[in-house]
N, C-alpha and C. Protein backbone atom coordinates (compact mmCIF):
# COMPACT_ATOMS: atom_id res chain seq x y z
N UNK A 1 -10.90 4.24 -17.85
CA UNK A 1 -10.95 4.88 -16.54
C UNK A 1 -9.70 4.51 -15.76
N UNK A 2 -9.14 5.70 -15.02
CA UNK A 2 -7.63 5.13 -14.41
C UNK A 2 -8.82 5.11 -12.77
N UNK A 3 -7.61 4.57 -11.76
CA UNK A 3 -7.83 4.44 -10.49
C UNK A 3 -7.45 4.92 -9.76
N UNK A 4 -7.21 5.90 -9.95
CA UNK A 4 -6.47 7.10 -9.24
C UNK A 4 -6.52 7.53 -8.12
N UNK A 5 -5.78 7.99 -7.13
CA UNK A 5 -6.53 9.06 -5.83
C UNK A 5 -5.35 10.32 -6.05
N UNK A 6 -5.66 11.21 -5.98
CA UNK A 6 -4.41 12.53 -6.20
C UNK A 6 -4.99 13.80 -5.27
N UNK A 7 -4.31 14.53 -4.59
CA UNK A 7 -4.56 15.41 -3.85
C UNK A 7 -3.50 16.67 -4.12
N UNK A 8 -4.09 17.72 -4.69
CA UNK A 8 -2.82 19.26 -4.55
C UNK A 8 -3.18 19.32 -3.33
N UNK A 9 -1.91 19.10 -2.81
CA UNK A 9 -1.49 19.52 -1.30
C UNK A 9 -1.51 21.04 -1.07
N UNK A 10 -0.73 21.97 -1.99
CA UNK A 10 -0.64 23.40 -1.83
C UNK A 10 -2.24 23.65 -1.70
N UNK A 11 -3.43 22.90 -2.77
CA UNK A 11 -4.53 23.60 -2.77
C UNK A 11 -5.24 23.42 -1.26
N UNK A 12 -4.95 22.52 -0.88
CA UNK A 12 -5.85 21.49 0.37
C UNK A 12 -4.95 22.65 1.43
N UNK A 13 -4.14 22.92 1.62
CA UNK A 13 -3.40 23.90 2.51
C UNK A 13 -4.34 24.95 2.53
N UNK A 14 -4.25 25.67 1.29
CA UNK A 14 -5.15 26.88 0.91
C UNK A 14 -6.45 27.02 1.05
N UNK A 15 -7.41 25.80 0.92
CA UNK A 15 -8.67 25.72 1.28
C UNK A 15 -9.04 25.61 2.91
N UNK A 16 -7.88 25.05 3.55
CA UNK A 16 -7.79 25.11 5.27
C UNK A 16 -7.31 26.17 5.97
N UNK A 17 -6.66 26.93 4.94
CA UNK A 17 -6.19 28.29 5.54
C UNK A 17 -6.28 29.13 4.60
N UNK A 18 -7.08 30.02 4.10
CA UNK A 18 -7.06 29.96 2.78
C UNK A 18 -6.77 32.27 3.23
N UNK A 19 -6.42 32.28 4.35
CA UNK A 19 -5.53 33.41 4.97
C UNK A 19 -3.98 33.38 4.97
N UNK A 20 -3.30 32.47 4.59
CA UNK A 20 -1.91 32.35 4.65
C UNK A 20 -1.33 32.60 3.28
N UNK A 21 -0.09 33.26 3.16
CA UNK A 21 0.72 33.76 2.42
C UNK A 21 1.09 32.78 2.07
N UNK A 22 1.35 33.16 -0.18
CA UNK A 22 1.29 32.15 -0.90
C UNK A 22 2.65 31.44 -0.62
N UNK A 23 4.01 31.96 0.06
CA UNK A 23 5.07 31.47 0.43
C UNK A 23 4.88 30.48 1.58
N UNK A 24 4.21 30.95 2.66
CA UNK A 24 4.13 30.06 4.14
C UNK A 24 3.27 28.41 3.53
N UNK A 25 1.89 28.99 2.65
CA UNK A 25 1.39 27.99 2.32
C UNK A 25 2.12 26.90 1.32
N UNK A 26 3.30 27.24 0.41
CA UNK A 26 4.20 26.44 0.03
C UNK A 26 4.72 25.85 0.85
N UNK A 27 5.48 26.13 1.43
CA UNK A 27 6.36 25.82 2.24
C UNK A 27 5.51 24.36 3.15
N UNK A 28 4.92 25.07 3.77
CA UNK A 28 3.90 23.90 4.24
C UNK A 28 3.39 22.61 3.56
N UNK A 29 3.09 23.08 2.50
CA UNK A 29 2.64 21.94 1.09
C UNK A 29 3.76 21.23 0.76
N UNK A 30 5.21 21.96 0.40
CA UNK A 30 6.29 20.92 0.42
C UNK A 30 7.13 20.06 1.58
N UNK A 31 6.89 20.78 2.64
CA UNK A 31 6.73 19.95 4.10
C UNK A 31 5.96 18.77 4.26
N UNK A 32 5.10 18.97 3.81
CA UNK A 32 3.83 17.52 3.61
C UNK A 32 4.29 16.32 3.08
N UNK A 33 4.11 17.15 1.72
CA UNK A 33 4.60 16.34 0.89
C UNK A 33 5.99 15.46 0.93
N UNK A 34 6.84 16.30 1.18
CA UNK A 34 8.22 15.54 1.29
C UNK A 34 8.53 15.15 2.60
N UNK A 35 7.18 14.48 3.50
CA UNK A 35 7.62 13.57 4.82
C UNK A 35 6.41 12.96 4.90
N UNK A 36 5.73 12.58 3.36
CA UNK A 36 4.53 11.60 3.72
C UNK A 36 4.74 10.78 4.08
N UNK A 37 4.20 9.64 4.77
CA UNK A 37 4.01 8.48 5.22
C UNK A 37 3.05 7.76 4.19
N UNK A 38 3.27 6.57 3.55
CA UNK A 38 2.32 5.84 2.75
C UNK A 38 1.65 4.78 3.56
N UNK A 39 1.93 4.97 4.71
CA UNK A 39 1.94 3.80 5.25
C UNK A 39 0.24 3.50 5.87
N UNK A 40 -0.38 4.77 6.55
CA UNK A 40 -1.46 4.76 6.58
C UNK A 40 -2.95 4.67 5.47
N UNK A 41 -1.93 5.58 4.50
CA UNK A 41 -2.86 5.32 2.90
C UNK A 41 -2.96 3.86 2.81
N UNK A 42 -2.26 3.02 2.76
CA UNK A 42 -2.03 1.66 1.79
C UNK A 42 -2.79 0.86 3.18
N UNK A 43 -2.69 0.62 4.18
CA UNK A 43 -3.44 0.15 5.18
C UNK A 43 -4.90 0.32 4.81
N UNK A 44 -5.29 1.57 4.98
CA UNK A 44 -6.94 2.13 4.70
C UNK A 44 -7.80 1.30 3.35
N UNK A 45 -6.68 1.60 2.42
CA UNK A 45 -6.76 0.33 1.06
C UNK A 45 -7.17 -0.95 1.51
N UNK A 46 -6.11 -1.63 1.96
CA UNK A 46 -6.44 -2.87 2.41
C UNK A 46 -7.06 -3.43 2.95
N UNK A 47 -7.91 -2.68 3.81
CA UNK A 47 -9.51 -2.41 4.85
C UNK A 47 -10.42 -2.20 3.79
N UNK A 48 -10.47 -1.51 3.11
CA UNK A 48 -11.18 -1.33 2.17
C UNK A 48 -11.66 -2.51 1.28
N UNK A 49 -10.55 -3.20 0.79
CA UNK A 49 -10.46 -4.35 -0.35
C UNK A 49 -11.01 -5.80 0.83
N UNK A 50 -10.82 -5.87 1.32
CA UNK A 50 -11.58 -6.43 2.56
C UNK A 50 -13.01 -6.28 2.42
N UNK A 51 -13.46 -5.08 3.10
CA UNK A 51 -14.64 -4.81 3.36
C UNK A 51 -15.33 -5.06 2.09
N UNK A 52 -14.74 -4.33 0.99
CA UNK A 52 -15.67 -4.28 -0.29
C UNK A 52 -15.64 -6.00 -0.76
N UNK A 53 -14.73 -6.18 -1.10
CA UNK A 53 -14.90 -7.99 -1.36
C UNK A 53 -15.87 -8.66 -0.02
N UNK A 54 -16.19 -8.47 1.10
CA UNK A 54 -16.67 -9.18 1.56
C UNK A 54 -18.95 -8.26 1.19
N UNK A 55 -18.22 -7.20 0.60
CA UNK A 55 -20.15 -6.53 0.32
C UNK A 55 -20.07 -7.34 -0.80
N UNK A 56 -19.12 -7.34 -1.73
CA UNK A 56 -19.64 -8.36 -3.49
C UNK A 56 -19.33 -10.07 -2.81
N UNK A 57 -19.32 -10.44 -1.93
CA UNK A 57 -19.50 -11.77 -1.91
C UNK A 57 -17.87 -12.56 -2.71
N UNK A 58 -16.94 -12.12 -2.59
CA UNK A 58 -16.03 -11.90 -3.19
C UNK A 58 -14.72 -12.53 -2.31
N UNK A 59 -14.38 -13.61 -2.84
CA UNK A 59 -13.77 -14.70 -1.76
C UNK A 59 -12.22 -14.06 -2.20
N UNK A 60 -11.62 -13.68 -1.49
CA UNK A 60 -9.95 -13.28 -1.19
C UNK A 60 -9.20 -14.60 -0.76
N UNK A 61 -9.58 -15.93 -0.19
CA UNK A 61 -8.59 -16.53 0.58
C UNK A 61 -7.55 -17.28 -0.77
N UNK A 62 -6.84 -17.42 -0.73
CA UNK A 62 -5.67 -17.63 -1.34
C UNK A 62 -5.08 -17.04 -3.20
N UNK A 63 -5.83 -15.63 -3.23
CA UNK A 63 -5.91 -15.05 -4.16
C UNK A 63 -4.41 -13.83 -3.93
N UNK A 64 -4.11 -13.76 -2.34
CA UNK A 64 -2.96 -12.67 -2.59
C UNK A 64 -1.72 -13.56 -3.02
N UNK A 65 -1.26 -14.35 -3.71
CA UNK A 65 -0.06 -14.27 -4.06
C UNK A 65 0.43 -14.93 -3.48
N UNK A 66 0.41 -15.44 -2.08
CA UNK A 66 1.27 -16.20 -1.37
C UNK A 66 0.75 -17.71 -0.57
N UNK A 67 1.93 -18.23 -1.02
CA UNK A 67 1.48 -19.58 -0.54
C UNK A 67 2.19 -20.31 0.19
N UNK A 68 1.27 -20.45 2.02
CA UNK A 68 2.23 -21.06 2.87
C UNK A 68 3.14 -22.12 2.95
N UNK A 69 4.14 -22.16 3.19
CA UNK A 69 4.62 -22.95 3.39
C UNK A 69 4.67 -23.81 4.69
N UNK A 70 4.48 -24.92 4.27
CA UNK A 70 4.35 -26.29 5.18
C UNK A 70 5.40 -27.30 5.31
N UNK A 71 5.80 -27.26 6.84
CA UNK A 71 7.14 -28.17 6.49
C UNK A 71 6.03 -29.70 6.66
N UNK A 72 7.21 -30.15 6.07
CA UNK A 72 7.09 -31.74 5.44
C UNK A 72 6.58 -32.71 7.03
N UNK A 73 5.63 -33.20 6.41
CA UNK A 73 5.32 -34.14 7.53
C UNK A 73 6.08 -35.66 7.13
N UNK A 74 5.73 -36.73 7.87
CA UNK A 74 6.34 -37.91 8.19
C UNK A 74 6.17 -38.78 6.58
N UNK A 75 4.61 -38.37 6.18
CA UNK A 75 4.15 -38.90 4.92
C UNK A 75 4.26 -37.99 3.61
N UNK A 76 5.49 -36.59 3.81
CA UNK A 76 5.11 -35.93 2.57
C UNK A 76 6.82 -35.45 2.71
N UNK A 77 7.66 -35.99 2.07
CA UNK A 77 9.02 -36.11 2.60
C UNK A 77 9.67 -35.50 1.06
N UNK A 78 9.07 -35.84 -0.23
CA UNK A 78 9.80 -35.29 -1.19
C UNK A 78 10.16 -34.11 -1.61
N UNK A 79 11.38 -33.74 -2.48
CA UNK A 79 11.33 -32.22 -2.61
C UNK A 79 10.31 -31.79 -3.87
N UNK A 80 9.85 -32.32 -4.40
CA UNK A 80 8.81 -31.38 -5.26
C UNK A 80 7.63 -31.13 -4.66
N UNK A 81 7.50 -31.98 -3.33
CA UNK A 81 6.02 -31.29 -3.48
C UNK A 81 6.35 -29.94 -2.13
N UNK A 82 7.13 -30.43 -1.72
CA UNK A 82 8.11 -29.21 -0.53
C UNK A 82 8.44 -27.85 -1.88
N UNK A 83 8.83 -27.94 -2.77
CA UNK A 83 8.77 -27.10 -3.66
C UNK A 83 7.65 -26.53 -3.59
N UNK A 84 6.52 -27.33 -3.94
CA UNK A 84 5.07 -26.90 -4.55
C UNK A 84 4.19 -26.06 -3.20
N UNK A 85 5.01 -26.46 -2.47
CA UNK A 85 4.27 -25.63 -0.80
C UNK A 85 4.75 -23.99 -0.95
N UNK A 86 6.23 -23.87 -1.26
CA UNK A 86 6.62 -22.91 -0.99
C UNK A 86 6.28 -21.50 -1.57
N UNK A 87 6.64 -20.18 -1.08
CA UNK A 87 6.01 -19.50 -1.98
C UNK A 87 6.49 -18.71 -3.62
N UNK A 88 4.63 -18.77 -4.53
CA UNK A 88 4.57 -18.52 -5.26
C UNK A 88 4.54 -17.44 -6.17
N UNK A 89 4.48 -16.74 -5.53
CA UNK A 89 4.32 -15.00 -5.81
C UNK A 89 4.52 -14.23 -4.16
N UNK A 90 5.67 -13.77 -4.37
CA UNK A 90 5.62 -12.76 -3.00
C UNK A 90 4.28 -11.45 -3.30
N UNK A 91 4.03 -11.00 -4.24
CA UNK A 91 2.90 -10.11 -4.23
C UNK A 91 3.54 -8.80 -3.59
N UNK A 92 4.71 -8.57 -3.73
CA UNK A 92 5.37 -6.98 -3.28
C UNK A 92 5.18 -5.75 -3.81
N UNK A 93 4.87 -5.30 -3.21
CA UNK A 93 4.65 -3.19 -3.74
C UNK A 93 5.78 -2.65 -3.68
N UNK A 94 6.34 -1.90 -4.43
CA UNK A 94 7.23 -0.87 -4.69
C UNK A 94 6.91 0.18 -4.78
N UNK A 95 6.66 0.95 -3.81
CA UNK A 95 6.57 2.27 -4.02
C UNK A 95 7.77 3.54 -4.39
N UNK A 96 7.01 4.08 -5.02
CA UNK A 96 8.13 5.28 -5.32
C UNK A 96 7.62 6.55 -4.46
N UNK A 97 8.16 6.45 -3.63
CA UNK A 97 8.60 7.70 -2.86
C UNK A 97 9.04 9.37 -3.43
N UNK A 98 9.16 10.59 -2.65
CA UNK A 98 9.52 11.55 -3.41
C UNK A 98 11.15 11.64 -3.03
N UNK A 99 12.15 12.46 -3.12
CA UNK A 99 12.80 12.68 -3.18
C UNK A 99 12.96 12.88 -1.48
N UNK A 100 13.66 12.93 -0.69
CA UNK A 100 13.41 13.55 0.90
C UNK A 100 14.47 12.59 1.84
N UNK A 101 14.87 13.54 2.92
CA UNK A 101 15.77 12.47 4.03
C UNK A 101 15.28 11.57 4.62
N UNK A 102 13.81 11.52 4.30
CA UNK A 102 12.87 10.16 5.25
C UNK A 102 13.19 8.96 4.14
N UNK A 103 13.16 9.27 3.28
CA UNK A 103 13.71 8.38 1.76
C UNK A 103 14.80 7.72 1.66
N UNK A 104 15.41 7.11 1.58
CA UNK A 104 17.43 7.28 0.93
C UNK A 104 17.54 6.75 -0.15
């Protein structure tokens, strides 16, 4: 099973206007498309993974990847364990974007 979410934009156009000419409704669909914002999708996610880990009982705290760093107190002065504070996984997304001037 993949995990997918996918939406035809041209179709979702067409089902909301489903009176508009198959050119206007392109046009529109590649307008969409090529000035999405991911930014609200991937938020909604993260509310999500939240909410649902907290319905399965499902402990998140120090599972994303990153690990604070603590500067050195009076009694913890060496560099390995100042190493061992710092972080371990940035946990970064790369998204691939479409092609577009909101892009570069």
């Amino acid at each position: 099973m993949t995990y997918k979410i996918e939406v035809d934009v041209l179709e979702a156009v067409q089902d909301f206007y489903p009176g508009l000419a198959e050119e206007d409704a392109t046009k529109i669909a590649e307008s969409i498309v090529n000035k999405w914002d991911y930014t609200q999708m991937y938020n909604g996610i993260a509310d999500d993974i939240t909410w649902y880990a907290d319905s399965f009982l499902i402990d998140l705290e120090g599972k994303d990847g990153y690990v604070e760093e603590v500067e050195p107190d009076r009694f913890n002065r060496d560099a390995g364990s100042i190493a061992r504070q710092r972080l371990v996984n940035n946990n970064i997304h790369v998204l691939n974007p479409p092609d577009s001037p909101l892009f570069p």
